[in-house]
Protein backbone atom coordinates (compact mmCIF):
# COMPACT_ATOMS: atom_id res chain seq x y z
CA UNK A 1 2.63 -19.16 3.72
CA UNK A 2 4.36 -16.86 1.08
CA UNK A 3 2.80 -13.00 1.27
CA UNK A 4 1.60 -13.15 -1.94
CA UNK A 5 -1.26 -15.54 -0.87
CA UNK A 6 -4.14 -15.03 1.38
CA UNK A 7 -4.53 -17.90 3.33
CA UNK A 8 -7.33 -19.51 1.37
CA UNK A 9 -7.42 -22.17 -1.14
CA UNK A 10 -9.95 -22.92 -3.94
CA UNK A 11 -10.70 -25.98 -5.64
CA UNK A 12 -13.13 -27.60 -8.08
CA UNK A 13 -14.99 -30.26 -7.54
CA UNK A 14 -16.37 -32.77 -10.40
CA UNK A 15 -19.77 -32.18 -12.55
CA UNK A 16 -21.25 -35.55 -12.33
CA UNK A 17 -21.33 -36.31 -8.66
CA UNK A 18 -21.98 -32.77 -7.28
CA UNK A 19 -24.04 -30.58 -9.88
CA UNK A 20 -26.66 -32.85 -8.87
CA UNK A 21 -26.68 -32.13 -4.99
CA UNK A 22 -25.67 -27.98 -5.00
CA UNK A 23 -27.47 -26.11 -2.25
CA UNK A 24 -26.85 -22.54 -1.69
CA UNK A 25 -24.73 -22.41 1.54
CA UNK A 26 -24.33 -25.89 2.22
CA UNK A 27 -20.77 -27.15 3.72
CA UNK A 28 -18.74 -29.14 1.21
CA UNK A 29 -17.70 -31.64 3.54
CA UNK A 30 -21.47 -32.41 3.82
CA UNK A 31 -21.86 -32.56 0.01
CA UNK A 32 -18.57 -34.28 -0.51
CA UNK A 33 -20.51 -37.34 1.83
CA UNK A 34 -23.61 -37.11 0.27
CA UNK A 35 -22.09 -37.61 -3.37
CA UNK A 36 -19.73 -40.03 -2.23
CA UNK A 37 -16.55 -38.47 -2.76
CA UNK A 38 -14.86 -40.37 0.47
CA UNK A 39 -11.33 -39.07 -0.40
CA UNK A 40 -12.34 -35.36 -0.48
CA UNK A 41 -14.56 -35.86 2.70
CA UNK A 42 -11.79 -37.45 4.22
CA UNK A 43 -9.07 -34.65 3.95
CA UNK A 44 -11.78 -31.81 5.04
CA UNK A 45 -12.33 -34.57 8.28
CA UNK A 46 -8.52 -33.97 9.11
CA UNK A 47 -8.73 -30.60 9.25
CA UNK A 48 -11.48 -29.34 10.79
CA UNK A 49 -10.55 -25.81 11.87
CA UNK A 50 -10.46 -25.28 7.69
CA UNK A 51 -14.25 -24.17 7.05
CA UNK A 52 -15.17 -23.64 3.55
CA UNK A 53 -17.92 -21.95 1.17
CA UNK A 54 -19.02 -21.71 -2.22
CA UNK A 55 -16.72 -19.39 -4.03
CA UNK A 56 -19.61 -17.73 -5.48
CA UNK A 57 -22.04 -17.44 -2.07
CA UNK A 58 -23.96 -14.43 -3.33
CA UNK A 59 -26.00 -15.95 -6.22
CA UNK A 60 -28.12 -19.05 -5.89
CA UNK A 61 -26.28 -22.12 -8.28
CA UNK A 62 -29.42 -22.63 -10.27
CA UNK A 63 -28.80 -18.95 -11.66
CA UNK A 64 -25.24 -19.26 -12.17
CA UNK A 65 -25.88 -22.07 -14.26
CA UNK A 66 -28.45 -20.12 -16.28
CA UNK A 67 -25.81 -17.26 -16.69
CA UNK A 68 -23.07 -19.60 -17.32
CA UNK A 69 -25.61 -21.30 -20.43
CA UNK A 70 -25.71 -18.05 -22.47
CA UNK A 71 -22.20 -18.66 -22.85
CA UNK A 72 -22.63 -21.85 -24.58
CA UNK A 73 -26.17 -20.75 -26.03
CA UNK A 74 -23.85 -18.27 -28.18
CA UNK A 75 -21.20 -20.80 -28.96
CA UNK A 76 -18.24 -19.54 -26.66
CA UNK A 77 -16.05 -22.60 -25.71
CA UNK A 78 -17.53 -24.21 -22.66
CA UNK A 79 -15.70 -23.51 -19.34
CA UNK A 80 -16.10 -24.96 -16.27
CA UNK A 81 -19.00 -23.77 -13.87
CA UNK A 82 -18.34 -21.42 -10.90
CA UNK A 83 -21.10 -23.79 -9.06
CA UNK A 84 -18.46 -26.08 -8.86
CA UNK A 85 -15.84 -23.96 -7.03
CA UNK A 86 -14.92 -24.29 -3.69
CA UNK A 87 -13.16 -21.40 -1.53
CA UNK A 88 -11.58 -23.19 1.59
CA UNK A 89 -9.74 -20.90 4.66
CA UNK A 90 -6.98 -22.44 5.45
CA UNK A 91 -5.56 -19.56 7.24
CA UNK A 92 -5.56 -21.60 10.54
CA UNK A 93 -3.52 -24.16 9.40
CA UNK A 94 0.07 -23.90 8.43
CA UNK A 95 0.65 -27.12 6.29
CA UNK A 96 -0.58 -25.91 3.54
CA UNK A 97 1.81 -27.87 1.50
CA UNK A 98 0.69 -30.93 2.32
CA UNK A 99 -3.22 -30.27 2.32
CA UNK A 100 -2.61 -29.09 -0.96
CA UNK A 101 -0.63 -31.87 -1.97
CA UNK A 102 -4.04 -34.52 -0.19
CA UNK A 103 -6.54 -32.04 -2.08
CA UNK A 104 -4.61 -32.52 -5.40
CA UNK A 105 -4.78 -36.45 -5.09
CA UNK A 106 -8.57 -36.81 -4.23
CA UNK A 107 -10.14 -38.31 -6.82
CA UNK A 108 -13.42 -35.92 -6.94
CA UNK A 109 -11.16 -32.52 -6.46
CA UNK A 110 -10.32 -31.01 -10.61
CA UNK A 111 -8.43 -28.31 -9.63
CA UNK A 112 -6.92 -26.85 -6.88
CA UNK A 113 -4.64 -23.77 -6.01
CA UNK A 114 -3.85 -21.29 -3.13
CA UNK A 115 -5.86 -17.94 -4.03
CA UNK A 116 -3.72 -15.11 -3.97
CA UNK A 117 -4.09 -11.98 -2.34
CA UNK A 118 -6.09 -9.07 -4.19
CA UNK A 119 -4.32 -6.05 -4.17
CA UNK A 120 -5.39 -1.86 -5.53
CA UNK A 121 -3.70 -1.67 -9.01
CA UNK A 122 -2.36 2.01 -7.44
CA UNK A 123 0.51 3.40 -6.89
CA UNK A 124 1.22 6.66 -4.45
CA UNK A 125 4.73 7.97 -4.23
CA UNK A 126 5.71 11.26 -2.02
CA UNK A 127 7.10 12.78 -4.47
CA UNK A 128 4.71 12.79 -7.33
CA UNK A 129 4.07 15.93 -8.81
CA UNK A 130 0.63 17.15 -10.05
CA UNK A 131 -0.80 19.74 -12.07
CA UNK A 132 -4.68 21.25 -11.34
CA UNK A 133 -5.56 20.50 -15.04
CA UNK A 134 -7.21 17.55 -16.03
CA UNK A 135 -5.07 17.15 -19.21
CA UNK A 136 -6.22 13.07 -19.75
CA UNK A 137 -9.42 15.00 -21.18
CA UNK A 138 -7.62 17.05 -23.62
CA UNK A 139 -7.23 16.37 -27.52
CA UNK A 140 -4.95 13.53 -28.74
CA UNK A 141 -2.24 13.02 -28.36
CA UNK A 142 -2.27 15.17 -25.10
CA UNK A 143 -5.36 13.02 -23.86
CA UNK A 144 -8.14 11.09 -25.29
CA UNK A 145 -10.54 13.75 -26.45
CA UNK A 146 -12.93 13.69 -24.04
CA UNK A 147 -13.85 17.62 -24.31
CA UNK A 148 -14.79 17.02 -27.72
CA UNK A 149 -16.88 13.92 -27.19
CA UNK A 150 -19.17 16.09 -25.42
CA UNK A 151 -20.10 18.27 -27.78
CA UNK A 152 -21.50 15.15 -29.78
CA UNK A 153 -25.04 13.48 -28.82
CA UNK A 154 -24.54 11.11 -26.43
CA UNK A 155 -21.13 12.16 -25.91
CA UNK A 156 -21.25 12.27 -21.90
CA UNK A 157 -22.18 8.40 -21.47
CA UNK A 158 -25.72 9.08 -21.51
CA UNK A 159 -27.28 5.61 -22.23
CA UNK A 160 -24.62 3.91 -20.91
CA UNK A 161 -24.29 1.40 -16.79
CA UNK A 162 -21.30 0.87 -15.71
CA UNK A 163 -19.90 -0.58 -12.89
CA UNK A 164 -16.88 -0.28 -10.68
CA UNK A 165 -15.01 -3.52 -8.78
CA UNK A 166 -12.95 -2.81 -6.20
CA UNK A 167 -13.03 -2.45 -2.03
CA UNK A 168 -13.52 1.04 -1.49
CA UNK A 169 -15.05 4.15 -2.01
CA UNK A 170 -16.03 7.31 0.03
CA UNK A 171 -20.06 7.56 -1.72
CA UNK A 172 -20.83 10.58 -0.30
CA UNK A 173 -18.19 12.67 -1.99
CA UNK A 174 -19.78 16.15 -3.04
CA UNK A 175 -18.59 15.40 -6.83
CA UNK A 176 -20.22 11.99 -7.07
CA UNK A 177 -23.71 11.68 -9.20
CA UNK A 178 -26.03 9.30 -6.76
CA UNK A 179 -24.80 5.74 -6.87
CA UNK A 180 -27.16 2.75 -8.15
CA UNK A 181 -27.37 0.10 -5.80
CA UNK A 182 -27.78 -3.46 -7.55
CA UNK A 183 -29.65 -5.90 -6.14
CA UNK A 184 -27.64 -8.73 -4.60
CA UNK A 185 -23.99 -7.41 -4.87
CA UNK A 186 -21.94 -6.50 -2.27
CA UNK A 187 -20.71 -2.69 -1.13
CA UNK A 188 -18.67 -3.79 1.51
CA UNK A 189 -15.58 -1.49 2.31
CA UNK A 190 -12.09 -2.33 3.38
CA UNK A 191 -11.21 0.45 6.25
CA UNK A 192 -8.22 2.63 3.96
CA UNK A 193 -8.99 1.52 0.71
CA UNK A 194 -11.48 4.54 0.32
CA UNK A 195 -9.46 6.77 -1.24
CA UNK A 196 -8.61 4.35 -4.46
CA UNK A 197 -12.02 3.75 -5.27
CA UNK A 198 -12.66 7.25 -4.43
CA UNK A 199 -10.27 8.22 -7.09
CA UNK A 200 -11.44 5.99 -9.76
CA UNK A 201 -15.14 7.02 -9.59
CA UNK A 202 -13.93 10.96 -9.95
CA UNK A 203 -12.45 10.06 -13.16
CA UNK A 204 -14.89 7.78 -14.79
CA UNK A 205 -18.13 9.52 -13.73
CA UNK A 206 -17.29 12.69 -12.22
CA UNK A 207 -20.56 15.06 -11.72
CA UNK A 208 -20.93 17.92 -14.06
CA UNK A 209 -21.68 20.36 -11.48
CA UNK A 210 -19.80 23.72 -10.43
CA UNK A 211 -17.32 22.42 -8.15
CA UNK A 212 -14.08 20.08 -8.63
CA UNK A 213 -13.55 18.27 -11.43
CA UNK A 214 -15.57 16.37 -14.10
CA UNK A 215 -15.34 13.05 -15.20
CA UNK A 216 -14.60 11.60 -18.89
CA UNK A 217 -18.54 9.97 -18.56
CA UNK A 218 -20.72 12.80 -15.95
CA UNK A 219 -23.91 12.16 -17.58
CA UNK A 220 -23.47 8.00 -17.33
CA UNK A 221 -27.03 7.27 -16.04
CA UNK A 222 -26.60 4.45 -13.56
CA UNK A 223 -23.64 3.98 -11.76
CA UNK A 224 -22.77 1.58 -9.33
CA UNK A 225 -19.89 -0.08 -7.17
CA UNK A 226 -19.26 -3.97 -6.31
CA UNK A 227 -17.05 -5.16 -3.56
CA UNK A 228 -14.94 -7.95 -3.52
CA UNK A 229 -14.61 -6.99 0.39
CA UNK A 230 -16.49 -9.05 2.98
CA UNK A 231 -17.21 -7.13 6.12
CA UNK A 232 -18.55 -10.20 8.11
CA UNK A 233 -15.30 -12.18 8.20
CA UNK A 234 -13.33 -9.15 7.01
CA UNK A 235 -11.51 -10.88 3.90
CA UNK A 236 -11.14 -10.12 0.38
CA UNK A 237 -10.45 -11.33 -3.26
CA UNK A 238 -14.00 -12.59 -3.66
CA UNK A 239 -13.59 -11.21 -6.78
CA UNK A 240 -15.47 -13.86 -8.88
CA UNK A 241 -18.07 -13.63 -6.22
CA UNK A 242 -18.91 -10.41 -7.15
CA UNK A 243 -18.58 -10.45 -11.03
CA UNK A 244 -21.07 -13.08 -11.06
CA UNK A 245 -23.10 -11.04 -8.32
CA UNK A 246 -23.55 -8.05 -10.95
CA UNK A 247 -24.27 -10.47 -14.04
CA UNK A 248 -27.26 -12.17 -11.82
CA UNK A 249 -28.70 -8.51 -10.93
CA UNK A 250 -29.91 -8.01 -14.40
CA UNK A 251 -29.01 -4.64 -14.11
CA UNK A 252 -26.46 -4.47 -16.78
CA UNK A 253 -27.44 -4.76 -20.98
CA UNK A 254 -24.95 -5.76 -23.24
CA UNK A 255 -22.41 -3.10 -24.14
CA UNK A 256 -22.44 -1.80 -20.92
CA UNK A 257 -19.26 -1.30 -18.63
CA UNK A 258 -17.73 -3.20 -15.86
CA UNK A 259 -14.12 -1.77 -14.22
CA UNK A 260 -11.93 -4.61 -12.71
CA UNK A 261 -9.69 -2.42 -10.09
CA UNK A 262 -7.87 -5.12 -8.89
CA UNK A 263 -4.23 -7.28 -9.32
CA UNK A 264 -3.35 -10.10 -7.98
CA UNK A 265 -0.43 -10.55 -5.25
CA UNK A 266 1.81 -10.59 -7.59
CA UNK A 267 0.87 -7.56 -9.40
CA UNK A 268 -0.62 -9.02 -12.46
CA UNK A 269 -4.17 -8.66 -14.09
CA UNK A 270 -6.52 -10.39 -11.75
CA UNK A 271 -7.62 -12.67 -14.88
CA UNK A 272 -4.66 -15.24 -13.58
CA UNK A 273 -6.81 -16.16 -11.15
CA UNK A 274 -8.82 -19.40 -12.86
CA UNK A 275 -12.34 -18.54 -11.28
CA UNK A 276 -11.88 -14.63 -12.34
CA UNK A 277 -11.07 -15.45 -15.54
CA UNK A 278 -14.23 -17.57 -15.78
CA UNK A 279 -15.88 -14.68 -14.35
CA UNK A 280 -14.94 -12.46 -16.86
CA UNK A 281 -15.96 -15.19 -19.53
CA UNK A 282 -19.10 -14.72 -18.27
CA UNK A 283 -19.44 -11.11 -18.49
CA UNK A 284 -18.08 -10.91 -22.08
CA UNK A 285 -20.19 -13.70 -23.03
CA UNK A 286 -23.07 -11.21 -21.86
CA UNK A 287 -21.62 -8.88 -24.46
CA UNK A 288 -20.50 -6.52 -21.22
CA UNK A 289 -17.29 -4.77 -21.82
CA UNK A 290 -15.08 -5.79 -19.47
CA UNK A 291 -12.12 -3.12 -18.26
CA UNK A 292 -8.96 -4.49 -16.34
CA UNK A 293 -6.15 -3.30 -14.85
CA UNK A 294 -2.68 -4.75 -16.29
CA UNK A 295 -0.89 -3.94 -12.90
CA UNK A 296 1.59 -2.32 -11.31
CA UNK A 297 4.38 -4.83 -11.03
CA UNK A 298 6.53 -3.52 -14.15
CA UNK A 299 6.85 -7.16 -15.42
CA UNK A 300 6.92 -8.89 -18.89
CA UNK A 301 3.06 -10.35 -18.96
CA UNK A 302 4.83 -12.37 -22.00
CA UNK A 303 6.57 -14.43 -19.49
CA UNK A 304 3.38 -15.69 -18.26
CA UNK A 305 1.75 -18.17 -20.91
CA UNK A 306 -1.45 -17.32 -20.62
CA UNK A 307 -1.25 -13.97 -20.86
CA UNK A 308 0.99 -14.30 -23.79
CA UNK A 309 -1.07 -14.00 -27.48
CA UNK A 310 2.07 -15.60 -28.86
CA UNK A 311 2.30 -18.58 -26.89
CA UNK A 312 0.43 -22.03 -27.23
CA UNK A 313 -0.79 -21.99 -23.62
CA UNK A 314 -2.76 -18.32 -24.39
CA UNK A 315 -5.96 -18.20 -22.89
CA UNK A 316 -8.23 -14.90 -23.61
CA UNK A 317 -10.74 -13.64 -21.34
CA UNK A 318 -11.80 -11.20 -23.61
CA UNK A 319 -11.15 -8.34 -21.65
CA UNK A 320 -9.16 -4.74 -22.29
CA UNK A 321 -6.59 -5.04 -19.90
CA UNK A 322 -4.98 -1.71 -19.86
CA UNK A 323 -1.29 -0.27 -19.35
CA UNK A 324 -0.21 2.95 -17.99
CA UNK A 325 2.03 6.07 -20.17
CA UNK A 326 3.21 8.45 -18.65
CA UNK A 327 1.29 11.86 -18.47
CA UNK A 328 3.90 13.95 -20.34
CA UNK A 329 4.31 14.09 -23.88
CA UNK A 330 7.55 12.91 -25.50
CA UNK A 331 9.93 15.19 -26.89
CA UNK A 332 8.77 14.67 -31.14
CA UNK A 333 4.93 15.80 -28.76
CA UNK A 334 3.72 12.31 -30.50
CA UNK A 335 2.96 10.04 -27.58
CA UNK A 336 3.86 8.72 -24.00
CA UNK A 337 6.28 6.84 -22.60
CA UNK A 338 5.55 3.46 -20.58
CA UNK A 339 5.04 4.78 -16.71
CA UNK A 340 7.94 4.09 -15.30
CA UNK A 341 9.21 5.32 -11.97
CA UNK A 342 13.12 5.71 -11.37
CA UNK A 343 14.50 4.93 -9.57
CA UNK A 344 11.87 2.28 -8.08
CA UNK A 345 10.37 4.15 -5.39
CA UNK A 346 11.60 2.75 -1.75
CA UNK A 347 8.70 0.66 0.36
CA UNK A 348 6.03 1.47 1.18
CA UNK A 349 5.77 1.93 -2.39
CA UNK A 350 6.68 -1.31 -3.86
CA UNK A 351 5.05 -0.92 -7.61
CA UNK A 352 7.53 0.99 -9.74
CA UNK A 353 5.79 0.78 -13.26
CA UNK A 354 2.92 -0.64 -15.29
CA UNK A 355 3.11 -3.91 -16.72
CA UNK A 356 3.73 -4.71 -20.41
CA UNK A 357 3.09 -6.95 -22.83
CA UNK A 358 1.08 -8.61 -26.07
CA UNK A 359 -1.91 -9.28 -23.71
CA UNK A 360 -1.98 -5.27 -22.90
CA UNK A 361 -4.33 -3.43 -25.26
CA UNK A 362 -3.97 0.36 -24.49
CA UNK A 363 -3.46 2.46 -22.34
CA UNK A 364 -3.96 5.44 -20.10
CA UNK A 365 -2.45 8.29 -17.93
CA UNK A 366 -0.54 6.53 -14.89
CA UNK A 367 0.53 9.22 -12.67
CA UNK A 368 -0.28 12.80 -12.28
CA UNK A 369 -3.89 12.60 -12.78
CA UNK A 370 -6.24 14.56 -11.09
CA UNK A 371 -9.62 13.19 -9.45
CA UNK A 372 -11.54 13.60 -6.60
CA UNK A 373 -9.74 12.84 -3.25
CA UNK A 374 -9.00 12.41 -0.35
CA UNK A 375 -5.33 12.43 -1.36
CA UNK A 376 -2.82 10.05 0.34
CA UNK A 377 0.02 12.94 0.53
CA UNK A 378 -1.16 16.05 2.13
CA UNK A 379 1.35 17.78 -0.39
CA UNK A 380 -0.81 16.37 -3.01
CA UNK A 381 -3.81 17.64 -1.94
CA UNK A 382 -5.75 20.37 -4.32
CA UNK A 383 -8.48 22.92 -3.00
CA UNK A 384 -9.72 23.99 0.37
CA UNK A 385 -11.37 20.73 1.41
CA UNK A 386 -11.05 19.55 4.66
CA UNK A 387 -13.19 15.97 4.76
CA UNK A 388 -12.97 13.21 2.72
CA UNK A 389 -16.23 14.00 1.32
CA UNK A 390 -15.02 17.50 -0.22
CA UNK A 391 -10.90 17.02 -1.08
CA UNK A 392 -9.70 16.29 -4.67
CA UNK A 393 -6.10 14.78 -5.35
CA UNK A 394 -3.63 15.63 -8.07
CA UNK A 395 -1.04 12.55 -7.13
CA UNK A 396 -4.10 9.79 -8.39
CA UNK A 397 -2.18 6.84 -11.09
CA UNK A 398 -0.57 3.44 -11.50
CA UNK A 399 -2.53 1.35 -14.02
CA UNK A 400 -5.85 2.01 -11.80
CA UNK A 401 -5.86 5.74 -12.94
CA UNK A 402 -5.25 4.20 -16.52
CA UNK A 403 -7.94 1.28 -16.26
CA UNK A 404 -10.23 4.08 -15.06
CA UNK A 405 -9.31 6.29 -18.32
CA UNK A 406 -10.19 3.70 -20.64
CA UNK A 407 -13.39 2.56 -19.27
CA UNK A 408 -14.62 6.42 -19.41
CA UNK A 409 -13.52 6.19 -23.22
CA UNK A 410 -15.32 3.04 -23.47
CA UNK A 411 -18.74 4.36 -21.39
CA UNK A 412 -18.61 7.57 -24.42
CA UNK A 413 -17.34 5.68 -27.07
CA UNK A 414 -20.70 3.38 -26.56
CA UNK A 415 -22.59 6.13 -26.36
CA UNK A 416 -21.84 7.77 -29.15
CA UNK A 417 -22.28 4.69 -30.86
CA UNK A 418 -25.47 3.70 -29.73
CA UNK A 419 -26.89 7.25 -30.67
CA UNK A 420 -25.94 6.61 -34.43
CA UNK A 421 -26.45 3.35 -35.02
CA UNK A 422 -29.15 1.78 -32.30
CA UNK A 423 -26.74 -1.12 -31.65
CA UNK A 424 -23.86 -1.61 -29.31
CA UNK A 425 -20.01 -2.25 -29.72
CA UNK A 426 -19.37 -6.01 -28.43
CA UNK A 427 -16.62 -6.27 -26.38
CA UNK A 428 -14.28 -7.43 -29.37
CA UNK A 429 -15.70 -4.24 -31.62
CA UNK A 430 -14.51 -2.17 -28.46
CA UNK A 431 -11.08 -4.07 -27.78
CA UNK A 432 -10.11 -3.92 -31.51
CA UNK A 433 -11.14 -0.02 -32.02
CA UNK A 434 -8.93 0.75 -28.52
CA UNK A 435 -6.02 -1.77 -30.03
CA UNK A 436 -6.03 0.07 -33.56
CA UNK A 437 -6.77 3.16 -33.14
CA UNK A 438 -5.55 6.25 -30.98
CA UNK A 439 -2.12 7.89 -29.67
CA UNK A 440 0.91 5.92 -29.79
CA UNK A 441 3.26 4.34 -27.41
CA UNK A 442 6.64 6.20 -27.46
CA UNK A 443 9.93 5.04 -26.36
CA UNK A 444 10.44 1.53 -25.01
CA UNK A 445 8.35 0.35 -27.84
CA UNK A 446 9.13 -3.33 -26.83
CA UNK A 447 8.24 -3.08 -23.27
CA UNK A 448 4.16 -2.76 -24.91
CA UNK A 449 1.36 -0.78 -23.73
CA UNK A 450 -0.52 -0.44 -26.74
CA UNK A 451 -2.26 2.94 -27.98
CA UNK A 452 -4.41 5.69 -25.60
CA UNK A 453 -8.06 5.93 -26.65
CA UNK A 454 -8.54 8.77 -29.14
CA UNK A 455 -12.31 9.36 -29.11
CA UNK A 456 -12.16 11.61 -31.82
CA UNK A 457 -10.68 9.57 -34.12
CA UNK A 458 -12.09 6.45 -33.19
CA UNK A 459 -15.72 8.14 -33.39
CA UNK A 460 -14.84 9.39 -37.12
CA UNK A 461 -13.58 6.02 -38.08
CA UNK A 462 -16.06 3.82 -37.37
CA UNK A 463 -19.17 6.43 -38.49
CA UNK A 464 -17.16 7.28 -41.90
CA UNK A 465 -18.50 4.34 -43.69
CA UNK A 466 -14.72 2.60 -44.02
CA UNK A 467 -14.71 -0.76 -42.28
CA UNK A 468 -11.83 -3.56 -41.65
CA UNK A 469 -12.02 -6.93 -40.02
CA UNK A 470 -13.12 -6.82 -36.81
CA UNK A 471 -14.30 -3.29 -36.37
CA UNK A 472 -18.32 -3.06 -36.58
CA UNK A 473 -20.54 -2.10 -39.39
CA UNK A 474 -20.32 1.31 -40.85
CA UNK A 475 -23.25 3.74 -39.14
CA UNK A 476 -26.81 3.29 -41.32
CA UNK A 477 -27.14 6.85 -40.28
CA UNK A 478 -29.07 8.82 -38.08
CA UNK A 479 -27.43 10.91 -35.46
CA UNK A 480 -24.70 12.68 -36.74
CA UNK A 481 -20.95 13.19 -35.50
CA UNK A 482 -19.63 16.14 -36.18
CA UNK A 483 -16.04 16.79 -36.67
């Protein structure tokens, strides 16, 4: 089995014979009997060691379907339902090529494709240098503005949920506010993986206390974590799982924030997976703004179809998937570069710059950002802490760090928003202000990233009563932003 993959495959299985027969937790070779589907039943009889579960096991399939109808309730095309996905471990078998091959051929089976691994959009070189400033929080085209935002009502993320995907965190760090538990989702965490999501939290939602740093959103009211980690069989990339986990907890109202920190094995957004990007459909349909990492693989998205706006095989999830700069201004002080690390750093460091291309948005600081810790390099490390619960990091990046930025600009930007109007951005309003508005992409121009959030000037554009396609209505008053 290539690397890439981890050991699992996932299929669909057809509407008509099975929607009718779905049980929470029920074995598919039982169902595949029941409903008749004698080829699929026969190739899960051959290989018996291959156990298999719903893909999404943490909400019941009568209330994925009724998340999955607000989709087509509000007219978004209609995409297959996660009720019908399959996720089958094949980890014990090694001819996978051929089971693939017999899955494929069953008449009953849709779709089918070996899930690849899940990977931390970060990236962690020994060299990195670091400065003790937060400069990502400064004014354009330095940072996004952050400092300014709040000074404004609603400015800190006040009114606004978000949510942060990944498989790891360290909760009790002194700097974190106190972390909303959701009902039903999963806070499992991968053993060394605490440090990313550790990291990400620090720079989205930060406490405003006396000690450390702050984050772009400190006064964000409810904030909570999802793991695509399962501790009882100790496997990941139950990504989708999770996504639809957080839509079923009711937790989240539309124009609220959801972070996806996670690639795929081949470092590329985790969207390429079919049932994530069904997942995400979901979400956005739910008017939830969904954030995702580009990834760390410094490769042409364009080259992949789908992820290519240009090409006829383009599919969009809706989603900002967001790029990484680098954290230094150019020399005409106008705008970053693409991160880009050269040489490539040697292993273990295998990620040597954010991806690029039409199907990036914007972007953020990748490298040299500075969060709460526990750093990976003890060189890196800033302050007198000595447990993970009390160190900060300077050495923090990769598209993660950048993902992170953005969905702190999105968290205010909302905010702000909400104060002046009553309403909420939708996630196309928020995509098109991040794609149009903010500080440029120097350099390698080509090689795309998009803009950095500008929070300033995106909150003066779209309360100054000028309007274009695609950005929302002009504020009706109220609150008012001041320059």
């Amino acid at each position: 089995m290539a690397e890439e993959y981890n050991g699992f495959i996932v299929l669909r299985v057809g509407a008509a014979r099975f929607l009718p027969l779905l049980e929470r937790g029920k074995d598919l070779g039982v169902l595949a009997r029941e409903a008749g589907a004698l080829e699929l039943s026969r190739v899960l009889e051959d290989y018996p060691n291959c156990t298999t579960e719903p893909l999404v096991s943490s909400v019941a399939p009568s209330r994925l379907l009724e998340i999955e109808k607000v989709a087509r309730d509000r007219g978004i095309r209609e995409l297959p339902s996660l009720a019908l996905y399959w996720r089958l471990d094949a980890r014990k078998t090694h001819d996978h090529a051929t089971l693939l091959e017999r899955l494929a051929r069953a008449a009953d089976v849709e779709h089918v494709y070996q899930q690849l691994r899940v990977l931390d959009p970060a990236v962690n070189p020994a060299d990195d240098t670091f400065s003790n400033q937060q400069l990502y929080l400064d004014a354009a085209p330095r940072g996004i503005d952050a400092r300014w935002a709040w000074g404004q009502v609603n400015g800190a993320g006040e009114s606004v949920a978000f949510v942060d995907l990944e498989q790891g965190w360290t909760l009790a760090h002194e700097d974190f506010p106190s972390i909303f538990a959701l009902p039903g989702v999963v806070r499992d965490i991968n053993p060394g993986h605490e440090s990313h999501g550790t990291g990400v939290l620090g720079i989205v939602a930060g406490a405003d206390n006396d000690r450390g740093i702050v984050g772009i959103a400190p006064h964000a009211p409810r904030v909570s974590v999802a793991s695509h980690y399962r501790a009882s069989n100790a496997t990941e990339g139950h990504v989708a799982d999770a996504i639809a986990a957080i839509l079923a907890s009711g937790q989240l109202a539309e124009g609220d924030v959801l972070l996806l920190e996670v690639q795929d094995g081949n470092n590329r957004p985790i969207e390429t997976d079919h049932s994530v990007f069904i997942a995400i459909g979901n979400a956005i349909a739910m008017n939830i703004i969904v954030v995702e990492a580009a990834g760390n693989g410094n490769l042409d998205l364009d080259t992949v179809g789908a992820l290519n706006v240009n090409a006829r095989e383009f599919t969009d999830s809706g989603a900002i998937v967001v790029g990484a700069g680098m954290s230094s201004l150019d020399p005409t002080r106008t705008g970053h570069d693409r991160w880009l690390l050269t040489p490539s750093p040697p292993p273990p460091f295998p990620q040597p710059g954010s991806n690029y291309g039409s199907r990036v948005d914007c972007y953020g600081y990748g490298e040299n950002v500075v969060t709460t810790g526990p750093a990976v390099h003890s060189a890196s490390a800033l302050g007198p802490g000595t447990s993970a619960t009390d160190q900060y990091r300077g050495d923090f990046g990769g598209t993660s760090a950048a993902a992170a930025i953005v969905a702190g600009a999105a968290i205010v930007l909302q905010g702000l928003y909400r104060s002046v109007t009553g309403g909420s951005l939708t996630p196309a309003q928020m995509r098109h202000v991040f794609r149009t508005i903010g500080t440029p992409q120097v350099g390698a121009t080509s090689e795309h990233i998009g803009l950095m959030p500008d929070l300033k000037a995106a909150a003066l554009s779209l309360f100054s009563g000028s309007s274009s396609s695609g950005r929302p209505p002009a504020a009706p008053g109220g609150v008012r932003i001041v320059p």
